[in-house]
Protein backbone atom coordinates (compact mmCIF):
# COMPACT_ATOMS: atom_id res chain seq x y z
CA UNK A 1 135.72 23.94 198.28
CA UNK A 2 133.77 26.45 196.96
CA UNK A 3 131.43 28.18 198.94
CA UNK A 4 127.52 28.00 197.34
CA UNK A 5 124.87 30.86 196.34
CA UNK A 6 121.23 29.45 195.90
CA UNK A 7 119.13 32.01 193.71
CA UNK A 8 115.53 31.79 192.94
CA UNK A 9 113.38 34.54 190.50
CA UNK A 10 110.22 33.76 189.56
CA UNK A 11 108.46 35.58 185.98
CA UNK A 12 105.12 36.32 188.44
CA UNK A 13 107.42 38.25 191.05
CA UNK A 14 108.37 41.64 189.78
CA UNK A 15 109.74 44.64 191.40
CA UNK A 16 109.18 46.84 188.44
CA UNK A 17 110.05 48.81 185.72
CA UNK A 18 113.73 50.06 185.24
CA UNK A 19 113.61 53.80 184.40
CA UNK A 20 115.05 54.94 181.25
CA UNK A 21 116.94 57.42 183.61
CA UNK A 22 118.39 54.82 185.42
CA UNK A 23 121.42 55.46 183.75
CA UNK A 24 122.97 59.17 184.45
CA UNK A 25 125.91 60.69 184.76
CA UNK A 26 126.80 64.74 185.83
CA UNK A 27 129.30 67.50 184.82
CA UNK A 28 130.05 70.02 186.45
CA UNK A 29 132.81 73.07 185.78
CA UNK A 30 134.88 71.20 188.99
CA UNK A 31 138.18 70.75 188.63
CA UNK A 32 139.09 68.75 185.04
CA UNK A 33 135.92 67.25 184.72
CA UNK A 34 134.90 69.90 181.91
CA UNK A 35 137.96 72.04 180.95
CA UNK A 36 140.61 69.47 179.90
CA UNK A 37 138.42 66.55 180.57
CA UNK A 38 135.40 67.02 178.21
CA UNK A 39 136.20 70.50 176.62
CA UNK A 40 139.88 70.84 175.34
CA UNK A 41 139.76 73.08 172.12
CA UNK A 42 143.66 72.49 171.35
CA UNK A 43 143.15 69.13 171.77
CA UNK A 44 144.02 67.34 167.90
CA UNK A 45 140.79 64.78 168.91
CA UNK A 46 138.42 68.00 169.20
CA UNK A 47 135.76 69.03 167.64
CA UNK A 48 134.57 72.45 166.15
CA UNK A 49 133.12 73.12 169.77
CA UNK A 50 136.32 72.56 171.28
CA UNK A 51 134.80 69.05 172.56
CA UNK A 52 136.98 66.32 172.55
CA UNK A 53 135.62 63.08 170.31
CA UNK A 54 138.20 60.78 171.90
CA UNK A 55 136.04 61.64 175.55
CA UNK A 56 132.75 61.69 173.62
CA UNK A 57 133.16 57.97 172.35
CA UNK A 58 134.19 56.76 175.70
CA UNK A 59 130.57 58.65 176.86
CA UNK A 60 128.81 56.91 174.04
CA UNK A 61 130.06 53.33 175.39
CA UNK A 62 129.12 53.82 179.14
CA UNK A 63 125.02 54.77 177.23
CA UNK A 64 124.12 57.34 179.58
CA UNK A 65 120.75 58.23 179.29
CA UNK A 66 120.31 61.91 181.45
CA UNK A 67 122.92 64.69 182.67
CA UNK A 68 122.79 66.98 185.31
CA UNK A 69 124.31 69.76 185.39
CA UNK A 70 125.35 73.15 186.68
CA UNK A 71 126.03 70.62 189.46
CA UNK A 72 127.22 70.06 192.23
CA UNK A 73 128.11 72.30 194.91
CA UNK A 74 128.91 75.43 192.32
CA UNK A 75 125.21 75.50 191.46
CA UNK A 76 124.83 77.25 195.61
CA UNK A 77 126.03 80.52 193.79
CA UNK A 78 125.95 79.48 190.13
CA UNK A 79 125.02 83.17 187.49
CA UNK A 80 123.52 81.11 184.76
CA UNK A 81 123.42 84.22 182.88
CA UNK A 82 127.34 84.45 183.37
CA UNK A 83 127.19 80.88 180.61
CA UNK A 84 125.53 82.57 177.71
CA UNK A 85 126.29 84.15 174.70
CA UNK A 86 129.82 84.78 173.23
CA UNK A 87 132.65 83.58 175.22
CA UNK A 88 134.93 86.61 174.70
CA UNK A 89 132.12 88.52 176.66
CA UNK A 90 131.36 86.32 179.66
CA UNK A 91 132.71 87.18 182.92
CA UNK A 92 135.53 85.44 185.49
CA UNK A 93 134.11 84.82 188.34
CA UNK A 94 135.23 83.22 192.01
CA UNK A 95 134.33 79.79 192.68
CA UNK A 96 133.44 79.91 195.82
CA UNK A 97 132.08 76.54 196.36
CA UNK A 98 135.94 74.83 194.80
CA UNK A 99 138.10 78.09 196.34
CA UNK A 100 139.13 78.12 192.36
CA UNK A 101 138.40 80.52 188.78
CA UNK A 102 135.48 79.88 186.81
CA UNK A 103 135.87 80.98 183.49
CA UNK A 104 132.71 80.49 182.30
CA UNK A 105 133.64 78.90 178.73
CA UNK A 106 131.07 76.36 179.23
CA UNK A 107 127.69 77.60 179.75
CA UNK A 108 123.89 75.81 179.81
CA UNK A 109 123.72 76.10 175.84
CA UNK A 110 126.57 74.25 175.35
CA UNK A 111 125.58 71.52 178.01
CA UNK A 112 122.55 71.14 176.21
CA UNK A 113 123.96 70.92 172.90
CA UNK A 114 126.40 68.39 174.33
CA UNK A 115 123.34 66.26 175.58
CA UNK A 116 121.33 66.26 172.93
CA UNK A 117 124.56 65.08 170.67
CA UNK A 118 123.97 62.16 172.73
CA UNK A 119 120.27 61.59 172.36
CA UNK A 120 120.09 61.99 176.48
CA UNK A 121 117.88 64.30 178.47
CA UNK A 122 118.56 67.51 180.99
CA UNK A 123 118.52 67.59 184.14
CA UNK A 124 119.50 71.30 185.21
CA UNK A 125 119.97 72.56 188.96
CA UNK A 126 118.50 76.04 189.76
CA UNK A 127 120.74 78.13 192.42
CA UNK A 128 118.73 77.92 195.68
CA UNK A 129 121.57 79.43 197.32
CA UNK A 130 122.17 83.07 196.88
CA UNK A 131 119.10 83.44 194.23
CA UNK A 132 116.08 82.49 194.20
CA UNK A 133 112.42 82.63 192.46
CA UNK A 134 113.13 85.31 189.47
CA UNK A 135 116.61 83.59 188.64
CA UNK A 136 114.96 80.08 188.52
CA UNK A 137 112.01 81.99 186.60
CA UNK A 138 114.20 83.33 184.25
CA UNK A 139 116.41 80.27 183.36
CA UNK A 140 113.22 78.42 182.26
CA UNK A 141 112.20 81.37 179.99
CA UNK A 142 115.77 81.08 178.44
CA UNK A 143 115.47 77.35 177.67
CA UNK A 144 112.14 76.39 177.32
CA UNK A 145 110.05 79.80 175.70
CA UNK A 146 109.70 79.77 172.34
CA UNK A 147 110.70 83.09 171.45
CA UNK A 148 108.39 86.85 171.67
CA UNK A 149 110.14 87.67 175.31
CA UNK A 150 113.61 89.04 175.98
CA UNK A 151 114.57 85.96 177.38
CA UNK A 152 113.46 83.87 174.74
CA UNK A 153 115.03 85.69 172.14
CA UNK A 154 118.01 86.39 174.16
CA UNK A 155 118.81 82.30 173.53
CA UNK A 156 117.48 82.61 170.01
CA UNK A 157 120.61 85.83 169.31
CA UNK A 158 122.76 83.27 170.93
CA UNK A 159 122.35 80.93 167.98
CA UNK A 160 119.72 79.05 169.38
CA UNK A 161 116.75 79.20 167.58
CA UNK A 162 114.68 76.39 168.85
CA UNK A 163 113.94 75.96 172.65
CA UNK A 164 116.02 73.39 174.55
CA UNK A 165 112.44 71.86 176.18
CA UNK A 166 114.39 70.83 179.71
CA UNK A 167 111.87 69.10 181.41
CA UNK A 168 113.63 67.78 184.71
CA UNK A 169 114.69 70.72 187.16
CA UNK A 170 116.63 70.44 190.75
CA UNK A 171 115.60 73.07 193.40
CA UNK A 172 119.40 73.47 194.40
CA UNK A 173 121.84 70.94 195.66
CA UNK A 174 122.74 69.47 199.21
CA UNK A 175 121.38 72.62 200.51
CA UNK A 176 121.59 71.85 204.00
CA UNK A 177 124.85 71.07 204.20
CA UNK A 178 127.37 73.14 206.07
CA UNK A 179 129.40 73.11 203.35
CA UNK A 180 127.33 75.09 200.91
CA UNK A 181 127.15 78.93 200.14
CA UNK A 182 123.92 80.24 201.43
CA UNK A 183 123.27 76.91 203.36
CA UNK A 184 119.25 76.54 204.68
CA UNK A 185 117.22 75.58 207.59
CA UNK A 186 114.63 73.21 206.69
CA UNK A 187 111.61 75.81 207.03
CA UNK A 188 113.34 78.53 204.67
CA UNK A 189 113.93 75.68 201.78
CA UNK A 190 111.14 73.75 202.22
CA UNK A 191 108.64 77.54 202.23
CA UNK A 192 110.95 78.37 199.40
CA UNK A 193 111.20 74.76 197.42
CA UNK A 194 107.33 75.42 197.14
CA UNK A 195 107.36 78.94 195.91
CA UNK A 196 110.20 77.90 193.44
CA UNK A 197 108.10 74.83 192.23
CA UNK A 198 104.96 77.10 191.62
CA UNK A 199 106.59 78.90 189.14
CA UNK A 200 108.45 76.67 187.62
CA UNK A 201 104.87 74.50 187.02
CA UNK A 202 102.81 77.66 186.25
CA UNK A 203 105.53 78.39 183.36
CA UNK A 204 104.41 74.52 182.22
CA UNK A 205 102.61 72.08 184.22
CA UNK A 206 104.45 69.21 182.54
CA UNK A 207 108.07 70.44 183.99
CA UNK A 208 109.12 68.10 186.46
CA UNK A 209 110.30 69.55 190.08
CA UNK A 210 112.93 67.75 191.99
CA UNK A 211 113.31 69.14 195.44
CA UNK A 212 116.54 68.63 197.59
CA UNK A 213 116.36 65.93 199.95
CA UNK A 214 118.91 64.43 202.68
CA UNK A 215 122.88 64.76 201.21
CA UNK A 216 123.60 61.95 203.29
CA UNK A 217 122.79 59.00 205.84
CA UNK A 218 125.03 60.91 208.30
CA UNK A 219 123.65 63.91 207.99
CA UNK A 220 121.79 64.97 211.81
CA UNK A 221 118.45 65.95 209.81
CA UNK A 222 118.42 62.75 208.00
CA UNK A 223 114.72 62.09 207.71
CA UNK A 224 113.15 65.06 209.58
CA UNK A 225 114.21 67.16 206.86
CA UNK A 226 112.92 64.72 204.28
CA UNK A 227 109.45 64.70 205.73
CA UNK A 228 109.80 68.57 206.11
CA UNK A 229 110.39 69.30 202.76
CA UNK A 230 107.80 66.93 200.97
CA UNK A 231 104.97 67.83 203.36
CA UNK A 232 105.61 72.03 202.43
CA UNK A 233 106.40 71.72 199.18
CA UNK A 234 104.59 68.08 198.13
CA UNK A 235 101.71 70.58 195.70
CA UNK A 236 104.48 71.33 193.30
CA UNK A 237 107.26 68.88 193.24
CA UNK A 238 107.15 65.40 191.48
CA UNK A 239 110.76 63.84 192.78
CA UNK A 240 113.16 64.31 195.78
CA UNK A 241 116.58 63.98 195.50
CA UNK A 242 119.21 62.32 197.74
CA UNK A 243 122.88 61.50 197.64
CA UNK A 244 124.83 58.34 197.96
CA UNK A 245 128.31 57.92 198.01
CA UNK A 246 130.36 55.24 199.50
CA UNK A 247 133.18 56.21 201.43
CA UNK A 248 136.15 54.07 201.98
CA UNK A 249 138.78 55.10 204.59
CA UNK A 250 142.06 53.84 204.28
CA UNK A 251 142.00 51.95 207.60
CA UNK A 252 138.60 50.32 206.02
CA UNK A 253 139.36 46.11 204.87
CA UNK A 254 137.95 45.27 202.08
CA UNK A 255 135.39 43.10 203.78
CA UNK A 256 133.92 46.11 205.51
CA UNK A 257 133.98 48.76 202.61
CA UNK A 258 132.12 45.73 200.32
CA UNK A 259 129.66 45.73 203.56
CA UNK A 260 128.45 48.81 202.66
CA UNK A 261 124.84 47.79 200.55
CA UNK A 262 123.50 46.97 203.96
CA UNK A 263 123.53 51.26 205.12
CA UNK A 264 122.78 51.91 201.78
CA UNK A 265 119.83 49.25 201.61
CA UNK A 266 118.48 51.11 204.60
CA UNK A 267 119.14 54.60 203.83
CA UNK A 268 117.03 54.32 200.75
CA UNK A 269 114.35 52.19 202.42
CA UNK A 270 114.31 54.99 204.90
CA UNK A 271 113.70 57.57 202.55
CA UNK A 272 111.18 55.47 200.49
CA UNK A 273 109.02 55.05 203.84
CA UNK A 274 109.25 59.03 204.00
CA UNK A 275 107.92 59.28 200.58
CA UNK A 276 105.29 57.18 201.61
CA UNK A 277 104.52 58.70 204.98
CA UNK A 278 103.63 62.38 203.03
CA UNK A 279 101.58 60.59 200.41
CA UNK A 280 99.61 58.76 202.64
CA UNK A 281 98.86 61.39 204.61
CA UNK A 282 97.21 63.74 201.71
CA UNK A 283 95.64 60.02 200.61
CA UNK A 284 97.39 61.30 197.25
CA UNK A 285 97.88 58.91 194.23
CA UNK A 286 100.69 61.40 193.03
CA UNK A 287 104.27 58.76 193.71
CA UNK A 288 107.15 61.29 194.54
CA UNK A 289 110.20 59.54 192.73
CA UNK A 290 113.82 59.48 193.82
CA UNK A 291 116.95 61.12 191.95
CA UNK A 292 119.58 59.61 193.29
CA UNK A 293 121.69 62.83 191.19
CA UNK A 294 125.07 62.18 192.72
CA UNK A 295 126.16 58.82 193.79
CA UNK A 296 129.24 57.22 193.65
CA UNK A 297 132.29 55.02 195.79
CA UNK A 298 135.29 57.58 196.97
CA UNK A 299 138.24 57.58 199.39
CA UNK A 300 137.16 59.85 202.15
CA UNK A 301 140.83 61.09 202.36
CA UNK A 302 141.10 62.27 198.78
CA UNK A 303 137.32 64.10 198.74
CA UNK A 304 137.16 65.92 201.88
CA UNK A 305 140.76 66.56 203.35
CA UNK A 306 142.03 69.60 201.99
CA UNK A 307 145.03 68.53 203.68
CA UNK A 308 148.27 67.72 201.55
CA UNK A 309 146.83 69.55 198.22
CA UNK A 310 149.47 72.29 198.10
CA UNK A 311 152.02 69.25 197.96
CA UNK A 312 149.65 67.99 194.61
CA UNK A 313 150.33 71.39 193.36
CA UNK A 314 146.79 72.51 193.92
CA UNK A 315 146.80 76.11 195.39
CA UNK A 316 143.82 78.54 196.00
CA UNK A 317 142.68 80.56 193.22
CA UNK A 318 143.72 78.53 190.14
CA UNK A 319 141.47 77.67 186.91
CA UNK A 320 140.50 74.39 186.99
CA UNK A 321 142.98 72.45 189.33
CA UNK A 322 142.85 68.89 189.30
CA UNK A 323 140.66 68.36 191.93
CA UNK A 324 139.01 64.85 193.58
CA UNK A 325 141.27 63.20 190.80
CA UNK A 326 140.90 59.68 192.54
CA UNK A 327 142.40 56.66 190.58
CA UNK A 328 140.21 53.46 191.05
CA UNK A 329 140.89 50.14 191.75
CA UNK A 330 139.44 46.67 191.01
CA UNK A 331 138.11 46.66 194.50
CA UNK A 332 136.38 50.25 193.92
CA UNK A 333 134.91 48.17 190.87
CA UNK A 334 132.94 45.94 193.14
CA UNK A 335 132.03 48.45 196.04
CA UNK A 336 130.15 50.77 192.76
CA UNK A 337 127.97 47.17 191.04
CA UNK A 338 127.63 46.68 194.73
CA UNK A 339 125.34 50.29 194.70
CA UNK A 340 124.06 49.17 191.20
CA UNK A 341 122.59 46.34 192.25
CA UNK A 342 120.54 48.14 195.31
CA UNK A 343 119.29 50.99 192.72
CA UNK A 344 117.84 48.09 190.56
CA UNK A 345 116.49 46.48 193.47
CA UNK A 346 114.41 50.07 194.19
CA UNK A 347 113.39 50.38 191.14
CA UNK A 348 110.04 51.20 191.73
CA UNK A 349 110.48 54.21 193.30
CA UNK A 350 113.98 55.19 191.97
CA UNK A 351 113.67 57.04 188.48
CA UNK A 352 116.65 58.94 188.15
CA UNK A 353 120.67 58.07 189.04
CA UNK A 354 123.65 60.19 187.82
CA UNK A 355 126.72 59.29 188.80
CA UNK A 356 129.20 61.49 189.84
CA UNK A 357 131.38 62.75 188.07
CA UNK A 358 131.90 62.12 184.15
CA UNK A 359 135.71 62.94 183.72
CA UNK A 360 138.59 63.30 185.80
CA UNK A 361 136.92 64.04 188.86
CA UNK A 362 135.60 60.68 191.02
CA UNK A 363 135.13 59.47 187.40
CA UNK A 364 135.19 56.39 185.31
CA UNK A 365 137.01 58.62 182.69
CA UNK A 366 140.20 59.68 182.88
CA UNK A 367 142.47 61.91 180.55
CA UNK A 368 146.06 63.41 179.90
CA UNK A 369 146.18 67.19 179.03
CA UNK A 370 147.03 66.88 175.24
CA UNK A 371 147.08 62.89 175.45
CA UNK A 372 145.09 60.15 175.81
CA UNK A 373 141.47 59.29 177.58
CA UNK A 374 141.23 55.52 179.11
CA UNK A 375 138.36 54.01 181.35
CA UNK A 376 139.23 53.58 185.16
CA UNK A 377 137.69 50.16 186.23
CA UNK A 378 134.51 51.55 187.75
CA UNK A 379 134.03 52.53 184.24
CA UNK A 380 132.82 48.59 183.45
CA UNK A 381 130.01 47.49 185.66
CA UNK A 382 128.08 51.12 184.90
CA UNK A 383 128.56 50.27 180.96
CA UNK A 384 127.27 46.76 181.49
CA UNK A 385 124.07 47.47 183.69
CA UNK A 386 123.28 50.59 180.72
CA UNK A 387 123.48 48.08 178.26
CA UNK A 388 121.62 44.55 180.03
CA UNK A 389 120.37 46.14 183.03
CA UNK A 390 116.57 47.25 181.38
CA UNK A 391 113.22 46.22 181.64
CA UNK A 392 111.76 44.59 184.50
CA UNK A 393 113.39 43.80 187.96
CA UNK A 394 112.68 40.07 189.33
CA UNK A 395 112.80 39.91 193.11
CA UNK A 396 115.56 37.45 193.53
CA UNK A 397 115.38 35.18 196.64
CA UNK A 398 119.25 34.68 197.88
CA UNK A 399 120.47 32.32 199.97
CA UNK A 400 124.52 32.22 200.47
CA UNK A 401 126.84 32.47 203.74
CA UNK A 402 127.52 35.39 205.60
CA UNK A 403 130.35 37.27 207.45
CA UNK A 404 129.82 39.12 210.34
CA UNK A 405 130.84 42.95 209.79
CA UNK A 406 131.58 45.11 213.75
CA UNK A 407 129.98 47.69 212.02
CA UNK A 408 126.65 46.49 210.08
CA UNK A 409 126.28 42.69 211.39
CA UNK A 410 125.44 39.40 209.10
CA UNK A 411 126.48 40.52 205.34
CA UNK A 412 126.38 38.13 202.30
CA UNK A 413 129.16 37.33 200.49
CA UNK A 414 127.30 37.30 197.37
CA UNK A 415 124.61 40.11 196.17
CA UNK A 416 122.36 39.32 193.23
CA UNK A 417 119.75 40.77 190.89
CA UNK A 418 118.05 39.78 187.83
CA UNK A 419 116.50 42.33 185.53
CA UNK A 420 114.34 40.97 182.18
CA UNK A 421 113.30 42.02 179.15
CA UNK A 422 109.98 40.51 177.68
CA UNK A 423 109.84 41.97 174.62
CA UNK A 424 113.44 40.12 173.36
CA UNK A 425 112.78 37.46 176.05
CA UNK A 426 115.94 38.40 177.55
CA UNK A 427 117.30 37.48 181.32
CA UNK A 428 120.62 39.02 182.61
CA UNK A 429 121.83 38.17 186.17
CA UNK A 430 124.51 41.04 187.81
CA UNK A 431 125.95 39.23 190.31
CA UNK A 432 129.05 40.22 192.82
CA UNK A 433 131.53 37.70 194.99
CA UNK A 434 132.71 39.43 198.06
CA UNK A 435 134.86 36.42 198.75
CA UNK A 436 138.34 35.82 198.54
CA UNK A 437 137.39 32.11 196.98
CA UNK A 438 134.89 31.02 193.93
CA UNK A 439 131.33 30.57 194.29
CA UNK A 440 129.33 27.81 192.89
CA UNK A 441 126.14 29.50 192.09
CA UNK A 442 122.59 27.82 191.29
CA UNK A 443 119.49 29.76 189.97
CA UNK A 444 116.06 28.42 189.57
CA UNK A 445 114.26 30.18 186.61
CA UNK A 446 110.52 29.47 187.64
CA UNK A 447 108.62 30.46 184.67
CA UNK A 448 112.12 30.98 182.21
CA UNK A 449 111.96 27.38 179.94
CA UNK A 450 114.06 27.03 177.09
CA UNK A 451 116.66 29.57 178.14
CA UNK A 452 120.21 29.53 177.43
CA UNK A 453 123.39 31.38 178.30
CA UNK A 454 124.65 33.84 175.24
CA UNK A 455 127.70 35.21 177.49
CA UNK A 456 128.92 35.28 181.15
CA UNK A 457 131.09 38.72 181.54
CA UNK A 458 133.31 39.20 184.29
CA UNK A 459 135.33 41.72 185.96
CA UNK A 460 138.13 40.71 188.15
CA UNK A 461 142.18 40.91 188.81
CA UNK A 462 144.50 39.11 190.92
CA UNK A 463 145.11 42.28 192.75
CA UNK A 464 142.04 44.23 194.43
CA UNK A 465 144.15 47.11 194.39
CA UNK A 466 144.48 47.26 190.21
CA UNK A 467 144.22 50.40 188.52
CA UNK A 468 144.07 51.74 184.37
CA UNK A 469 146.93 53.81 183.49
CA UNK A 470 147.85 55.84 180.66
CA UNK A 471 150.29 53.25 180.21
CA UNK A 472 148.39 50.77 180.97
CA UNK A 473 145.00 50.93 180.22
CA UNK A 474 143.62 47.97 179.83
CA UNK A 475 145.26 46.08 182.83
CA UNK A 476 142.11 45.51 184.84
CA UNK A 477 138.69 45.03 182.26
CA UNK A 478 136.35 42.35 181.35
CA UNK A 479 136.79 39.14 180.21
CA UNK A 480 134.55 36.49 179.09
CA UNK A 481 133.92 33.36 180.98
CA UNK A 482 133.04 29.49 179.73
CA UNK A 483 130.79 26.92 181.53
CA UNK A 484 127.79 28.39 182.78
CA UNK A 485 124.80 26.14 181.51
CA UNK A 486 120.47 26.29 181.82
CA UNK A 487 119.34 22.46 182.51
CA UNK A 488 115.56 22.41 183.36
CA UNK A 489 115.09 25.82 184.13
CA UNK A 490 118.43 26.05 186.68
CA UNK A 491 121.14 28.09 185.99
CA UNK A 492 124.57 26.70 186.80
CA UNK A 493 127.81 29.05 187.21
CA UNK A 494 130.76 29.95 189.26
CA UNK A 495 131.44 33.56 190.48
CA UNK A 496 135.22 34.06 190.51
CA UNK A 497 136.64 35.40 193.88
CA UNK A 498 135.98 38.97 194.10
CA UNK A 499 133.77 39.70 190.86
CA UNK A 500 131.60 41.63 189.28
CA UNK A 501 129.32 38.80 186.68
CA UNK A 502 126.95 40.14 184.34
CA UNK A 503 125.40 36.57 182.56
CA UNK A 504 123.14 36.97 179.95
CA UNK A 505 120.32 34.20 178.72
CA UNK A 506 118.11 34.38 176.39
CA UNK A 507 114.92 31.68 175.62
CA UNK A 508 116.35 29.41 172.25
């Protein structure tokens, strides 16, 4: 028998609004993701920019909405001056951050041109690292200055007459990580996080600052360092960023990797109530938003073990090696709606998510030097929350069974959220089965008459462990499914075992 998932939303009860930023992705010059990925001038798909269209359509579907960019750990020692003006001129340099060659082929006015192709907005990351105030300073003046100084017209000789108007900028990335060039105590970044804001808002008031909160849940300053940097630096900065990726181990089960909302839930809770905390305390009206700027599921083994890539061919030293090149499964699938679903749920203080990375590396993308581009499965449930996942966000009232997890304790086997959009009178429910056995779902609409179902979408494989190919790319994708039915303001439905289910009503 199928096990049972009562829902209720109500029209009155509403989280709030779902950012049009909601929706990122970021690129950095790591590994493939650019060079070969994105960029491939010999490609016979590319473009007059050496960018390649069959990569650029696959974009287009996921509708990404921001970018971020240098990145990523490079950004810790990151010239941005070394990414301007003609390529034959710009300078090698060592990649410290990836032990590889940077050849600096892609630059910030190509990223930007790139972007704005796409209708999407900038997010750019200054280099808090090794550089400082005058770098960040100068970076603005490049983009954003209309023309009359030398930086200014510097991007104007470069063929870029009008300004690029970035308005979102990152005071560095993961910065207190041991793992980063130049890596801070919480006093330096947070004194210098303010002085780097004040000039970045004195050049215009209307930029937005994003300082650089906790990497991760595990990290040992998780929290202090939070409250640290908001309460220094809270005058200048509008947003704080944090990172979350899930990790799966390969002696995880499945059961416990799809447990992995409920330390997410709380990390982000955690950091909201810091938020809160330094805004309270100033009795300040000013809401500092989260950028969740890197975020994504990953095998632990593949990301942070060096060990075993000389036997992948990846040595020290070399230009772009294929680095973090992780193939997805079905199960990763779930694990990243799994995250969607909590983002939507903190929607009212989350205005920015970019998922990490675009192509090649820990992407949904994936391509052959020369050859073809296909979408990895993780590729589907970020396309379908772009595309139905706007509006408002209903708080949805769950009731299902449980399994008990050694790690995190009583975890659903179903997670559920319902965003709307009133203006098209439009209702989509993202819903995931963490169970190896169909659910009968039930939803009471209190406040939705007259709806009906327009399509029930679902992603799902007989095998957990299913991954796109080159050969094969279209052996795991979504599928459409018959029989769910609105009678008196209750949806009725079954969640196939293990699924991601995006179903869509819409008032008749």
């Amino acid at each position: 028998m199928a096990h049972k998932a009562d829902l209720i939303v109500n029209k009155a009860f509403v989280i709030g609004e779902v950012s049009d930023l909601m929706y990122g992705q970021f690129f950095e010059p790591m590994g493939r993701c650019t060079h070969e990925g994105m960029y491939e001038p010999d490609h016979i798909t590319a473009d007059k920019n050496g960018w390649r269209q069959d990569v650029k359509e696959l974009v287009k579907e996921l509708g990404i909405t921001c970018f971020r960019y240098p990145g990523g750990n490079i950004t810790a020692s990151y010239r941005w001056e070394d990414g301007v003006g003609p390529r034959e001129k710009r300078p090698v340099r060592l990649d410290l951050a990836w032990s590889s060659i940077e050849d600096n082929s892609i630059g910030t006015d190509e990223y930007v041109s790139y972007v704005k192709e796409l209708g999407a907005e900038s997010i750019m990351c200054f280099n808090a690292g090794t550089r400082g105030i005058e770098a960040a300073s100068d970076l603005v003046e490049y983009c954003n200055f209309p023309g009359g100084t030398k930086l200014s017209d510097m991007r104007r000789a470069n063929g870029y007459e009008q300004p690029h108007n970035i308005r979102y900028w990152c005071i560095g990335n993961e910065v207190e990580g041991d793992w980063q060039i130049a890596q801070h105590q919480v006093d330096s970044y947070a004194w210098l996080c303010r002085q780097m804001g004040k000039a970045v808002k004195i050049l215009n008031p209307e930029n937005q600052v994003i300082a650089s909160g906790t990497s991760e849940y595990f990290i040992r300053s998780f929290i202090d360092w939070d409250f640290k940097v908001l309460d220094t630096a809270f005058d200048y900065i509008d947003g704080l960023s944090i990172h979350c990726y899930t990790n799966r181990r390969k002696t995880d089960t499945t059961p416990h990797y799809l447990a992995h909302t409920a330390r997410l839930e709380a990390y982000i809770s955690a950091i909201e109530g810091v938020c809160k905390a330094v805004e309270t305390k100033r009795w300040s009206k000013k809401k500092i938003y989260l950028s969740i700027d890197e975020w994504n599921v990953q095998s632990y083994e593949i990301v942070y073990l060096r060990a075993g890539r000389e036997e992948r061919g990846i040595k020290p030293w070399m230009v772009h090696p294929p680095l973090s090149e992780q193939i997805y499964t079905m199960e990763d699938a779930l694990a990243l709606g799994l995250q969607l679903i909590v983002f939507l749920k903190h929607c009212n203080r989350i205005k920015i998510a970019c998922m990490s990375l675009l192509v090649n590396a820990l992407s949904p993308i994936m391509t052959e030097k020369g050859g073809a581009a296909w979408r990895q499965p993780t590729f589907f449930p970020f396309a379908q929350c772009s595309k139905y996942g706007r509006g408002q966000v209903l708080d949805t009232k769950l009731e299902c069974e449980s399994y008990q997890d050694d790690e995190l304790g009583a975890i659903p086997y179903v997670e559920a959220v319902m965003t709307y959009k009133s203006k098209t009178n439009e209702l989509t429910l993202f819903a995931v089965n963490k169970r190896d056995e169909a659910c009968a779902l039930r939803c009471d609409l209190q406040g939705f008459e007259n709806y009906t179902v327009q399509e029930h979408i679902v992603l799902s494989h007989s095998d957990l462990f299913a991954v796109n190919t080159v050969n094969d790319p279209e052996n795991v994708k979504p599928h459409t499914q018959q029989g769910s039915t609105v009678k008196s303001a209750v949806l009725e439905s079954t969640l196939e075992k293990y699924s991601w289910n995006v179903i869509r009503l819409k008032k008749a």
